[in-house]
Protein backbone atom coordinates (compact mmCIF):
# COMPACT_ATOMS: atom_id res chain seq x y z
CA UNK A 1 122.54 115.56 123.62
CA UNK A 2 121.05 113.36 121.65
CA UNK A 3 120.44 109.72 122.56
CA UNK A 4 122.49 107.51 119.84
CA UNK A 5 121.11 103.85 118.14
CA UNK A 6 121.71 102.07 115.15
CA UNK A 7 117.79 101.63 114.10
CA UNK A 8 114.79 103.49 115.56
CA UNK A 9 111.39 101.84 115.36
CA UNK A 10 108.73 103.95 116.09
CA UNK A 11 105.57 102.11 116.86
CA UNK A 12 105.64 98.75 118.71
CA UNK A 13 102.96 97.13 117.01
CA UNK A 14 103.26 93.42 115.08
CA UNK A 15 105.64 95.28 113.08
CA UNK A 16 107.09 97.21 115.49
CA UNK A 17 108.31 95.07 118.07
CA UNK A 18 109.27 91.74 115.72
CA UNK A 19 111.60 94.81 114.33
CA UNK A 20 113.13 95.44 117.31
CA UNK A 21 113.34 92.43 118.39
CA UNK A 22 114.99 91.05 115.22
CA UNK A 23 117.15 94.33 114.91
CA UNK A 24 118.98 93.50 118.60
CA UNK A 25 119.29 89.82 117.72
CA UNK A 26 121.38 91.21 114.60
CA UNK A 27 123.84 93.04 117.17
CA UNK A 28 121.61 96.08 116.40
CA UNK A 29 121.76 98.86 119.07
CA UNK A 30 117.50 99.48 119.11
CA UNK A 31 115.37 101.95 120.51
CA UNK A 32 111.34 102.03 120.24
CA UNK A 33 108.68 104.73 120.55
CA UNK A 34 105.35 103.72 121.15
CA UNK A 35 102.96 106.03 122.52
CA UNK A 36 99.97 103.79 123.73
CA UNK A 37 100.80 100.29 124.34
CA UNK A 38 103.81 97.41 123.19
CA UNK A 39 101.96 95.36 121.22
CA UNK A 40 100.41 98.12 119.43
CA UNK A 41 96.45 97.65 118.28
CA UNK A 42 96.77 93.89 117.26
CA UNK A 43 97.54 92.98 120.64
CA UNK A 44 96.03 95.29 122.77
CA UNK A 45 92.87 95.97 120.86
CA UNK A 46 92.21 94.07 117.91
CA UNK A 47 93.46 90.24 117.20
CA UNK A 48 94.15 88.88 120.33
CA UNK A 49 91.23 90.27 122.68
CA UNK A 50 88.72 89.77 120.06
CA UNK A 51 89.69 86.27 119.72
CA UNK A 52 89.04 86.17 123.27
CA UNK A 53 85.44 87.57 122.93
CA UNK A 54 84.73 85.42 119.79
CA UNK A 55 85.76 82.14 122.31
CA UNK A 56 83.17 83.11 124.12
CA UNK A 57 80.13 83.86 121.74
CA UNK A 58 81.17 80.58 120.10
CA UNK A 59 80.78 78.74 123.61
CA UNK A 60 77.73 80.47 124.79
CA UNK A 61 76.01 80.15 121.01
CA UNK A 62 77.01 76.61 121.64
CA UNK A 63 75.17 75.77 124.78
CA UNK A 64 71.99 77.70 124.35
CA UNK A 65 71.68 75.89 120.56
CA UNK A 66 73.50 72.82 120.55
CA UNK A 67 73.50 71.48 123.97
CA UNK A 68 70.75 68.78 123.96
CA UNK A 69 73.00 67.43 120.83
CA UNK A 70 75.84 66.40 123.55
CA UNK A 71 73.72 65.19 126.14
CA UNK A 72 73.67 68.24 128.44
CA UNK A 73 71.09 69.56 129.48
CA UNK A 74 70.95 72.80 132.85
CA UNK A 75 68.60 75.74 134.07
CA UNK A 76 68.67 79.14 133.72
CA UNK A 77 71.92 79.81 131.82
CA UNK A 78 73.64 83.24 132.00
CA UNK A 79 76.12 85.26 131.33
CA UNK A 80 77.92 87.99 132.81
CA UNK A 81 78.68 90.63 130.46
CA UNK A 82 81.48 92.62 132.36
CA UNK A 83 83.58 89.47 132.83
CA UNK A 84 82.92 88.58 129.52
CA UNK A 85 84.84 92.00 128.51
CA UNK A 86 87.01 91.34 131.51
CA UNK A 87 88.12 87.94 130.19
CA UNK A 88 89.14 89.92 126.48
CA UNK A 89 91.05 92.82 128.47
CA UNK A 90 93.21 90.27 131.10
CA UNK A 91 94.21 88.53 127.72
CA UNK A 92 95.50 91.59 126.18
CA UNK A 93 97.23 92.97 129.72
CA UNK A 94 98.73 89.30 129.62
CA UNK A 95 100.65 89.91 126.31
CA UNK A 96 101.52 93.28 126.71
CA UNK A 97 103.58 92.32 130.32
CA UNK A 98 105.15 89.44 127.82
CA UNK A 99 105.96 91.87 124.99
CA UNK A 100 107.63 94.22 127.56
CA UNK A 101 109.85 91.61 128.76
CA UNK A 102 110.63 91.14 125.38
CA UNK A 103 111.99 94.53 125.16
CA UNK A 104 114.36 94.14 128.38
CA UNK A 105 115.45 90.61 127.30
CA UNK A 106 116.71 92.18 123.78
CA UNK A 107 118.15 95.31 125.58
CA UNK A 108 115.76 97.39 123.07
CA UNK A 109 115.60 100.39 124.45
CA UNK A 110 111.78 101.20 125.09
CA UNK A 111 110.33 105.35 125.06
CA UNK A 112 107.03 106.19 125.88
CA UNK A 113 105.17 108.85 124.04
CA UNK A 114 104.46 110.81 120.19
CA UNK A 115 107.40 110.85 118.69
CA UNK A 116 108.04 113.27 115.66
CA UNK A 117 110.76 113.08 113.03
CA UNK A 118 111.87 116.35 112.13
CA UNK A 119 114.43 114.78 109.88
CA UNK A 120 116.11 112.06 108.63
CA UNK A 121 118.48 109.75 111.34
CA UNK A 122 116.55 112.12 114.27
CA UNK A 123 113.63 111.44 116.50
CA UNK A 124 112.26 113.69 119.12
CA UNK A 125 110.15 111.72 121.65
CA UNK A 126 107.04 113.56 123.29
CA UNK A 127 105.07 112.90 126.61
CA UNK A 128 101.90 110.67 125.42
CA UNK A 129 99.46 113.33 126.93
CA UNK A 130 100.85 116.37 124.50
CA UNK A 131 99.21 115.35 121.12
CA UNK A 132 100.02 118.57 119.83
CA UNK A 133 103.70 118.50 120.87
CA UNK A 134 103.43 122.16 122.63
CA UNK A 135 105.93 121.26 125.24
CA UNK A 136 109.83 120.44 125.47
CA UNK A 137 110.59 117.02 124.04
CA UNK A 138 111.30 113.69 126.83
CA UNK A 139 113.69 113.01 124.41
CA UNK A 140 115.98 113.15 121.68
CA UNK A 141 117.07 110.07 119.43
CA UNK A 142 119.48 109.86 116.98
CA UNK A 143 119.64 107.02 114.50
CA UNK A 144 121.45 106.05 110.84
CA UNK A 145 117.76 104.17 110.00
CA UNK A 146 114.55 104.83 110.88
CA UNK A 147 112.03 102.36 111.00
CA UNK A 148 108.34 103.28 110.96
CA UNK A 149 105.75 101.09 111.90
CA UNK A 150 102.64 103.16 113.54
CA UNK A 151 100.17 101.03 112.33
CA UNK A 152 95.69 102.35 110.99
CA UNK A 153 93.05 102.84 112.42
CA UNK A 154 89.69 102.71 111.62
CA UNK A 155 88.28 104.79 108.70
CA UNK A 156 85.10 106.77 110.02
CA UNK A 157 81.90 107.36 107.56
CA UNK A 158 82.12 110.17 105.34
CA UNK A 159 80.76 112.94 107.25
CA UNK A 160 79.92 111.21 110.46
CA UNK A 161 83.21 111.11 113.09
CA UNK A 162 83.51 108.57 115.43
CA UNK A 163 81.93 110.04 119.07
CA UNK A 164 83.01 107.00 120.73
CA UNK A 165 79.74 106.42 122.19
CA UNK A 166 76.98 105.83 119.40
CA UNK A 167 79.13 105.83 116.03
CA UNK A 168 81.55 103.04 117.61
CA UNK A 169 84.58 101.57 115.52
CA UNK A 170 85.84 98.21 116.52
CA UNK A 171 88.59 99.50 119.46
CA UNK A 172 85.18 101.09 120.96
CA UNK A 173 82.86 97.73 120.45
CA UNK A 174 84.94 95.71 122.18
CA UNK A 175 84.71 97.08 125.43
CA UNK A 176 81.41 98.46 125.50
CA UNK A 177 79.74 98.40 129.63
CA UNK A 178 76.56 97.22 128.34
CA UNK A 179 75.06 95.12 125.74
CA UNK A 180 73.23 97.33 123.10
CA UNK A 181 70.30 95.42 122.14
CA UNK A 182 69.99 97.00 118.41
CA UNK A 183 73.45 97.43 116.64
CA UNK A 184 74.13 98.60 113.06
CA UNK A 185 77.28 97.22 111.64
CA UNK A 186 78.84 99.23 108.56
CA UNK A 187 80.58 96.89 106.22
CA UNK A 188 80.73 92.79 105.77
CA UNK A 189 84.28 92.40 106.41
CA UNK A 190 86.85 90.44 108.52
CA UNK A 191 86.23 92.72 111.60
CA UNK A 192 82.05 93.53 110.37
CA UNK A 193 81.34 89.83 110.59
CA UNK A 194 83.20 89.02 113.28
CA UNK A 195 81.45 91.25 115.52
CA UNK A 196 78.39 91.06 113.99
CA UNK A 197 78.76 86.81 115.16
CA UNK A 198 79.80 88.03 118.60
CA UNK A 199 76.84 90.57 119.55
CA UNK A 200 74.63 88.16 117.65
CA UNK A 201 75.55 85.17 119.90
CA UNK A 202 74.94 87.36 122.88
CA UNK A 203 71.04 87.98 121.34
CA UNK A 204 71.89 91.58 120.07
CA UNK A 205 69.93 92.13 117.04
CA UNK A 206 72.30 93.22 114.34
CA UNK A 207 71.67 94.34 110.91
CA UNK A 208 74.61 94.33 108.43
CA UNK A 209 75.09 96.78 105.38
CA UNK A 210 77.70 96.29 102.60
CA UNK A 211 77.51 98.08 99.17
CA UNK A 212 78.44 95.19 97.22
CA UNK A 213 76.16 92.34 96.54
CA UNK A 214 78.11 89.63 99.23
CA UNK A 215 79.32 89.71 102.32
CA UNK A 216 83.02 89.35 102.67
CA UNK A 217 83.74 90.65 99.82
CA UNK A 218 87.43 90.13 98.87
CA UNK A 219 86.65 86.06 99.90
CA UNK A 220 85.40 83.55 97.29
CA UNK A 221 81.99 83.80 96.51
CA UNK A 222 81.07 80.28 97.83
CA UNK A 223 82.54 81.13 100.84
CA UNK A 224 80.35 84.21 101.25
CA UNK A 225 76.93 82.56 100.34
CA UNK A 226 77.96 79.51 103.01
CA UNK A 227 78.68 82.24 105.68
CA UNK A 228 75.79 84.31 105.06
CA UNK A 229 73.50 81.54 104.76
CA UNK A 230 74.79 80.35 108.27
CA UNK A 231 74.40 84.07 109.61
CA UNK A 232 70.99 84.32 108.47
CA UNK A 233 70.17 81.13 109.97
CA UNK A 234 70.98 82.82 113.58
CA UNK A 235 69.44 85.73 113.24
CA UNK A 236 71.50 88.23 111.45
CA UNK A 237 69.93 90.60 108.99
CA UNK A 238 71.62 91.69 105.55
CA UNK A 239 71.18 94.70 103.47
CA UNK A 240 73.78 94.13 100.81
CA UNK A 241 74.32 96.39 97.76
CA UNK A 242 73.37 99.40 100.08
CA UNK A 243 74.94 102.59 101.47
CA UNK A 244 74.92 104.17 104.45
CA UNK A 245 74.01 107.78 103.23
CA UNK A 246 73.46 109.52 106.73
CA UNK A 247 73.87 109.09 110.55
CA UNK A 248 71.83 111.22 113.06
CA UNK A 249 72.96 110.34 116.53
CA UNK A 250 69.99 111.16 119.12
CA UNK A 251 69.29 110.62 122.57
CA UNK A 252 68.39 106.89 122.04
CA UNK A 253 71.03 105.73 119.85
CA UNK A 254 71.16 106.38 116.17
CA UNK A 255 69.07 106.55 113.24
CA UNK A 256 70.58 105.72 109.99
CA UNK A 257 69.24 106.40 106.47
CA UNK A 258 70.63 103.36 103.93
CA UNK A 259 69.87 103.42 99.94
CA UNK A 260 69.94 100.68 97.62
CA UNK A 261 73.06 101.21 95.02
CA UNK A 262 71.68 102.20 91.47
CA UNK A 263 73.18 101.49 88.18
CA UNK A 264 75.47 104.85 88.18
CA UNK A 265 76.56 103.12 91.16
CA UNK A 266 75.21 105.57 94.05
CA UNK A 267 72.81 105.61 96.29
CA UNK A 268 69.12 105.53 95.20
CA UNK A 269 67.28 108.06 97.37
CA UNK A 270 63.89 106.97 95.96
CA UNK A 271 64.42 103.48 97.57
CA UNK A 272 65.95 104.80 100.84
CA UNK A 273 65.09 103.67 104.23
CA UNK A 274 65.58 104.35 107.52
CA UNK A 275 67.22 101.92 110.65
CA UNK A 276 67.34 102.58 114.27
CA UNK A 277 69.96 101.15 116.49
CA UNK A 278 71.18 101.54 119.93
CA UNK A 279 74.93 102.16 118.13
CA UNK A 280 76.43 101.72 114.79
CA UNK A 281 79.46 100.35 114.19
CA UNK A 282 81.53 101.73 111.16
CA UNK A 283 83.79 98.55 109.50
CA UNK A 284 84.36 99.72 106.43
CA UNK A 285 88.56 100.15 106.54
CA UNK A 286 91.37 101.35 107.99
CA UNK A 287 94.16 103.91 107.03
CA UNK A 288 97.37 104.19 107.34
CA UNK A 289 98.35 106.35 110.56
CA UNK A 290 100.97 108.90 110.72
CA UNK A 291 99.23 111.96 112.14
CA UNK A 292 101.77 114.28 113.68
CA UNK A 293 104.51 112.00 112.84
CA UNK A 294 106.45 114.13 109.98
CA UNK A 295 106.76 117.39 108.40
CA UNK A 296 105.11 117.59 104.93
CA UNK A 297 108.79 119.68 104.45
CA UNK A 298 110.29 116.61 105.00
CA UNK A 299 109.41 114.79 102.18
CA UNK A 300 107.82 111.74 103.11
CA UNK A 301 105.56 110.92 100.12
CA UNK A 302 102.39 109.45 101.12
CA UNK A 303 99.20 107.65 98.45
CA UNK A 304 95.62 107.35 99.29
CA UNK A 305 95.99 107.69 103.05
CA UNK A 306 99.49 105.28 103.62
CA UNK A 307 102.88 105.78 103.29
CA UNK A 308 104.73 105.34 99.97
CA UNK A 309 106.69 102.35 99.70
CA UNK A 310 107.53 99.97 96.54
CA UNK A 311 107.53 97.15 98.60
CA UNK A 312 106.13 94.39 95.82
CA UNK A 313 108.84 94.69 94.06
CA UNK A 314 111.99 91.96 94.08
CA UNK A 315 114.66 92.50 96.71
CA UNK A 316 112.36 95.46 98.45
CA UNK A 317 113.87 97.66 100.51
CA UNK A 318 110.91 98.93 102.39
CA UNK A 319 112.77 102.66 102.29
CA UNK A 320 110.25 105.64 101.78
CA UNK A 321 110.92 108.94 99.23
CA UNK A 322 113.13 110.03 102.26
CA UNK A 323 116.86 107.83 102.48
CA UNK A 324 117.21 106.23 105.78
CA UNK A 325 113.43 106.56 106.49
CA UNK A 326 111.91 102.96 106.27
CA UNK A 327 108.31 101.91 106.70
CA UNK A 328 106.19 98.74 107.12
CA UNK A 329 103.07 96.68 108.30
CA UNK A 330 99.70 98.56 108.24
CA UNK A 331 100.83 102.53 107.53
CA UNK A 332 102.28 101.51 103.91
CA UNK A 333 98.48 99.89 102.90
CA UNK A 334 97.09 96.62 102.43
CA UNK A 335 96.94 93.80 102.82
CA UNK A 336 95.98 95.07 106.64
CA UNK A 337 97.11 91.89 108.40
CA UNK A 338 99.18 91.16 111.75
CA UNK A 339 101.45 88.51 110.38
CA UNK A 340 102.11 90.44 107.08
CA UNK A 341 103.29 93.05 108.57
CA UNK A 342 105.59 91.05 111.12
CA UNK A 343 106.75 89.27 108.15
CA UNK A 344 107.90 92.75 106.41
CA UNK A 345 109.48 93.53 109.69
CA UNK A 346 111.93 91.13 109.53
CA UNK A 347 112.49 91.01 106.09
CA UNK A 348 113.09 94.83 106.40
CA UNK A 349 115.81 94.46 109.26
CA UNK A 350 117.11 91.80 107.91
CA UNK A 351 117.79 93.89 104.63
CA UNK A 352 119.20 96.54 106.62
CA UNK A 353 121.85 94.43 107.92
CA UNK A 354 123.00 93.04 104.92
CA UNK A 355 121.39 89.45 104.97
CA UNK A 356 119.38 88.00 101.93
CA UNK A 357 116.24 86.80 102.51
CA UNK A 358 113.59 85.65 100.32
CA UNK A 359 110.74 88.26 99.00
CA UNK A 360 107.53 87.89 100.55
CA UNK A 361 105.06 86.43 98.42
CA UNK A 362 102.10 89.30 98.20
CA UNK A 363 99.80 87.01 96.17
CA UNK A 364 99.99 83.56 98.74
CA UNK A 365 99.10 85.31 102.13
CA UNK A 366 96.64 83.82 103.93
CA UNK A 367 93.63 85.44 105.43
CA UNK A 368 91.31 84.33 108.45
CA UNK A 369 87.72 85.79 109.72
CA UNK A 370 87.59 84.43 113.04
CA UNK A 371 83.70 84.13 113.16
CA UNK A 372 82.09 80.63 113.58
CA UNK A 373 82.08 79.67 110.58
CA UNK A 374 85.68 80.87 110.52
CA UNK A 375 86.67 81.22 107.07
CA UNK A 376 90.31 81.01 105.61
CA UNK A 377 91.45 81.56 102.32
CA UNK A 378 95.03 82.00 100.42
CA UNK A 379 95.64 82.85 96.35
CA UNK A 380 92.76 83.59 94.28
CA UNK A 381 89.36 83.45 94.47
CA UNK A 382 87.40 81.51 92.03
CA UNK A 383 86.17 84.53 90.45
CA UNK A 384 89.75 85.68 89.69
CA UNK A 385 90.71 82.94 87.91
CA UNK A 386 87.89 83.28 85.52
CA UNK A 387 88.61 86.94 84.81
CA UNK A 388 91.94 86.05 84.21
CA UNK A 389 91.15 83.54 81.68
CA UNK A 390 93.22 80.78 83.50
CA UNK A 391 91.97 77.33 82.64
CA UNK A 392 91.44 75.77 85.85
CA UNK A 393 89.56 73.18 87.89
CA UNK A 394 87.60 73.90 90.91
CA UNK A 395 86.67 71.13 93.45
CA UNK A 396 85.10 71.32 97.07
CA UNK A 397 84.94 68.76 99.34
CA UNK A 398 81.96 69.25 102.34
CA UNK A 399 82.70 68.77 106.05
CA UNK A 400 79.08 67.08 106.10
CA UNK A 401 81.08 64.01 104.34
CA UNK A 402 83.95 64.62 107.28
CA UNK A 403 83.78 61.76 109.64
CA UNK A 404 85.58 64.30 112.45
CA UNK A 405 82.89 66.99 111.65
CA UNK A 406 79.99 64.35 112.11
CA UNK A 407 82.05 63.91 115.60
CA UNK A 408 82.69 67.34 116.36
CA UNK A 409 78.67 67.92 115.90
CA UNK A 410 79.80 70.60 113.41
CA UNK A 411 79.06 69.95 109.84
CA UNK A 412 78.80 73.57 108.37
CA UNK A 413 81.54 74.70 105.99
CA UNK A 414 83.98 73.10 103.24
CA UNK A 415 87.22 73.24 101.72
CA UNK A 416 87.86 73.96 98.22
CA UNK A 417 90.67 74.04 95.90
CA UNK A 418 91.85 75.95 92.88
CA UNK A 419 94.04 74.35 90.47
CA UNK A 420 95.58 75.15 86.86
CA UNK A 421 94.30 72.32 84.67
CA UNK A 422 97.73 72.41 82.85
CA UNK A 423 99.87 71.37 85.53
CA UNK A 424 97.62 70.74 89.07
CA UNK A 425 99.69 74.14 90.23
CA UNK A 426 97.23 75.49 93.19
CA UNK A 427 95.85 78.87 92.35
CA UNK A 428 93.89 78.88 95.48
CA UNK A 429 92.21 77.12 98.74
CA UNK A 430 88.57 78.69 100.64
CA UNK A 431 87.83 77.18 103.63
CA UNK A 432 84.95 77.48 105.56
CA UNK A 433 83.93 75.64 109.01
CA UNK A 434 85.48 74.63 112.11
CA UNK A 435 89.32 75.15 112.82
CA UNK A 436 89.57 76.34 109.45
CA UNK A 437 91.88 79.16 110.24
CA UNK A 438 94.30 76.88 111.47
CA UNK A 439 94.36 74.54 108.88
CA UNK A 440 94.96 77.20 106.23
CA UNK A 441 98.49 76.94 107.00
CA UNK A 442 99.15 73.64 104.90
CA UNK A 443 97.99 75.76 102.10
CA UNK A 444 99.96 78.36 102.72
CA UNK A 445 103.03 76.29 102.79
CA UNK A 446 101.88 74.23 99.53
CA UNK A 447 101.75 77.88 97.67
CA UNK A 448 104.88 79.02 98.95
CA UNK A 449 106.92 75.86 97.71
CA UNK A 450 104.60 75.57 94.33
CA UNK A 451 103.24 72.23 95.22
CA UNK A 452 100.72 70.80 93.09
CA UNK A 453 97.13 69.32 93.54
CA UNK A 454 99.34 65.88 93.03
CA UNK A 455 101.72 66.51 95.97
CA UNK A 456 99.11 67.44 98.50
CA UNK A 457 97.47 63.88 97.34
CA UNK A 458 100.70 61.89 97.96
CA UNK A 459 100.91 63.68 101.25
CA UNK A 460 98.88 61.30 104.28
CA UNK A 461 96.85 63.44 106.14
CA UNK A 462 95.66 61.86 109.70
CA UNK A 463 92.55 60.02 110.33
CA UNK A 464 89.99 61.23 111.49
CA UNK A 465 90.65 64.82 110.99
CA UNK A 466 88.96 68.47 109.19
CA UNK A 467 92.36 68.31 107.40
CA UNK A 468 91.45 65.40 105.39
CA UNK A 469 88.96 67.91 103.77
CA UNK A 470 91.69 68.90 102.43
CA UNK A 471 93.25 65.78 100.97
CA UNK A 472 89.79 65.18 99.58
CA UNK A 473 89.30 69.01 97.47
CA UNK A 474 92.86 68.04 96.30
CA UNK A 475 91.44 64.18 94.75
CA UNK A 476 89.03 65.98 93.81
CA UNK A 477 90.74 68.63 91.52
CA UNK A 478 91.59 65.08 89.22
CA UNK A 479 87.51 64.05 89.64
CA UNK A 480 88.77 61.00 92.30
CA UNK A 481 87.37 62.34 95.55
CA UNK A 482 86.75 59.20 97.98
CA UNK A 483 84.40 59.96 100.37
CA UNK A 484 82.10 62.29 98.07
């Protein structure tokens, strides 16, 4: 007999277990189904523990290049690779205790394993070691909604699989035992660069490749030139507007064959050449993951490698082709972000039981590269503006004329803000620099309540802080920046 709940989230993720979470606080009776760990990839192998590696890049870069700058001056420095990785993992084990007490505190009912939907309102749970669901079932659910939130992983190269030893994607870098000396990263964005920073810090010699002509390529393109520029500077080597055409893994490590992209926009063999690397490591996207999860007889309509929902429209339900089957976060497509997807979650339950609740806004969702520089940016880029034929003003204010940056020691970076000329409304803010990522969020909050260049000048920011950057861009949107 089947065990009976009101909602069924399968995958316990960002998405997953805010769902759950939110579901019981309704009055909800909740199950989940993960099959690795709560927490899902963002916890357990992606945000939080590389956050914890990039803390320490940043603090190592910092004393072997900056220390003489604060007076401090030792012999001999080292580091300890192992507990560096250690550090990352004890993080992650950390959260993942906290997210299963979680579970208990909100009586959501927690199952280990694959679990398969074999139709709608039912859930068969399988043990975690029988990916091909060959034996009986741990368990049976029964639900009225279904909630699906399993998350991507990382897309491989075309025609080269990840081995997990030499053709590494970012689950696998993070926990490598050694230090390869020569590493070939795939791709320029959010999860390229930062890793490309951290193995660079370390003194890994790292080449990048992107097929477009910047580096983080959905960013603004001032923010890309600033970052690259500041990459360069320690050591980092570029081949942009170039494809990775082939990948032969050998007893050394890997040697890679990358092309210049012609005008017909693929790869110029004549121009090809060839890089050797202890690993490579493939960043260039995820998809959505559902493997085993449904029947194609079931009727679950999937696009280009997610789950089908028509979730930017107003009043969204989140439900897929299938009634009663809902979906969110990662599996349904971008934007691939933690706090989008928790943000879905809710909005989804909350749906679900009834309650109104505001749409999220798709085009004022802020997005942070945690990389030093770290760069944070929310609406549109500069670029985006222009091709929509907006008539706007662009201003950028540079921490080098930040008395708190001249304090900090850390001058690299700037904020800089979009505005329509008609009315001062904010289009769009690209920061680059220190603490960036966590000053994004007065953006975000100016874009969500349609706050002009005007309000954020009649708003006192505190002195001396990087936030005043802010105030500054804002003046100088109007051409009456202070301090530049």
């Amino acid at each position: 007999m089947a065990d009976s709940f009101d909602l069924i989230v399968i995958g316990g993720g960002p998405a997953g277990y805010v769902a759950a979470i939110r579901a019981a606080q309704l009055g909800m009776k909740t199950a989940i189904v993960e099959r690795d760990k709560l927490g899902g990839t963002c916890l357990n192998w992606g945000c939080i523990p590389t956050k914890a590696l990039l803390k320490n890049a940043e603090l190592y870069h910092t004393l072997t290049h900056s220390a003489d700058q604060f007076g401090l001056s030792f012999d001999n420095l080292s580091f300890d690779w192992s507990k560096t990785v250690g550090r990352s993992r004890n993080t992650a084990n950390t959260l993942n205790k906290g997210v299963i007490g979680l579970m208990k505190k909100n009586k959501v009912k927690s199952y280990e394993g694959h679990a398969h939907i074999p139709a709608a309102g039912k859930v068969t749970v399988y043990d975690k070691a029988d990916t091909a669901r060959k034996g009986k079932p741990t368990a049976e659910l029964a639900a009225g909604k279904v909630l699906i939130c399993t998350g991507a992983h990382a897309r491989p190269l075309p025609g080269t699989p990840f081995d997990h030893d030499k053709v590494i994607n970012a689950r696998d870098a993070m926990t490598l035992a050694e230090q390869p000396k020569k590493l070939l990263i795939v791709g320029s964005g959010a999860i390229g660069m930062e890793f490309a920073y951290f193995f660079n810090a370390y003194g890994t010699e790292v080449t990048v490749v992107e097929m477009v002509d910047r580096v983080l390529p959905i960013e603004d393109n001032d923010s890309s030139k600033a970052v690259q520029k500041s990459f360069e500077k320690a050591g980092v080597k570029f081949k942009l507007k170039h494809l990775t055409t082939d990948v032969k893994v050998n007893k050394s490590g890997v040697s890679a064959t990358i092309a210049p992209v012609g005008k017909d926009g693929k790869p110029d063999a004549g121009k090809a050449e060839t890089i050797e690397a202890d690993k490579v490591l493939v960043a260039i996207g995820v998809m959505g993951r559902y493997d085993g999860l449904f029947d194609e007889s079931l009727g679950i309509e999937t696009f280009k490698d997610h789950i089908k929902v028509d979730f930017r429209k107003q009043n969204a339900d989140y439900q897929t082709s299938v009634p009663g089957i809902y979906a969110v976060g990662d599996v349904i497509g971008p934007p691939w972000l933690a706090h989008v997807a928790s943000e879905e979650a809710i909005l989804c339950v909350e749906r679900m039981a009834g309650h109104h609740a505001p749409d999220i806004q798709y085009d004022a969702i802020p997005g942070c590269t945690y990389c030093h520089p770290q760069i944070a940016s929310i609406g549109m880029p500069e670029r985006a503006a222009k091709e929509a034929g907006i008539d706007y003003v662009a201003a950028t204010f540079p921490f080098m004329a930040s008395g708190k940056a001249q304090a900090l020691g850390d001058t690299t970076g700037f904020t800089k803000i979009i505005a329509s000329k008609a009315h001062g409304e904010i289009l769009g803010v690209h920061m680059v620099g220190d603490s960036v990522t966590e000053m994004i969020a007065e953006a975000s909050l100016a874009m969500r309540n349609e706050l002009t260049a005007d309000e954020l000048i009649a708003t006192i920011h505190p002195h001396p802080t990087l936030s005043e950057t802010t105030h500054e861009a804002a003046l100088g949107t109007e051409g009456r920046m202070i301090h530049l």
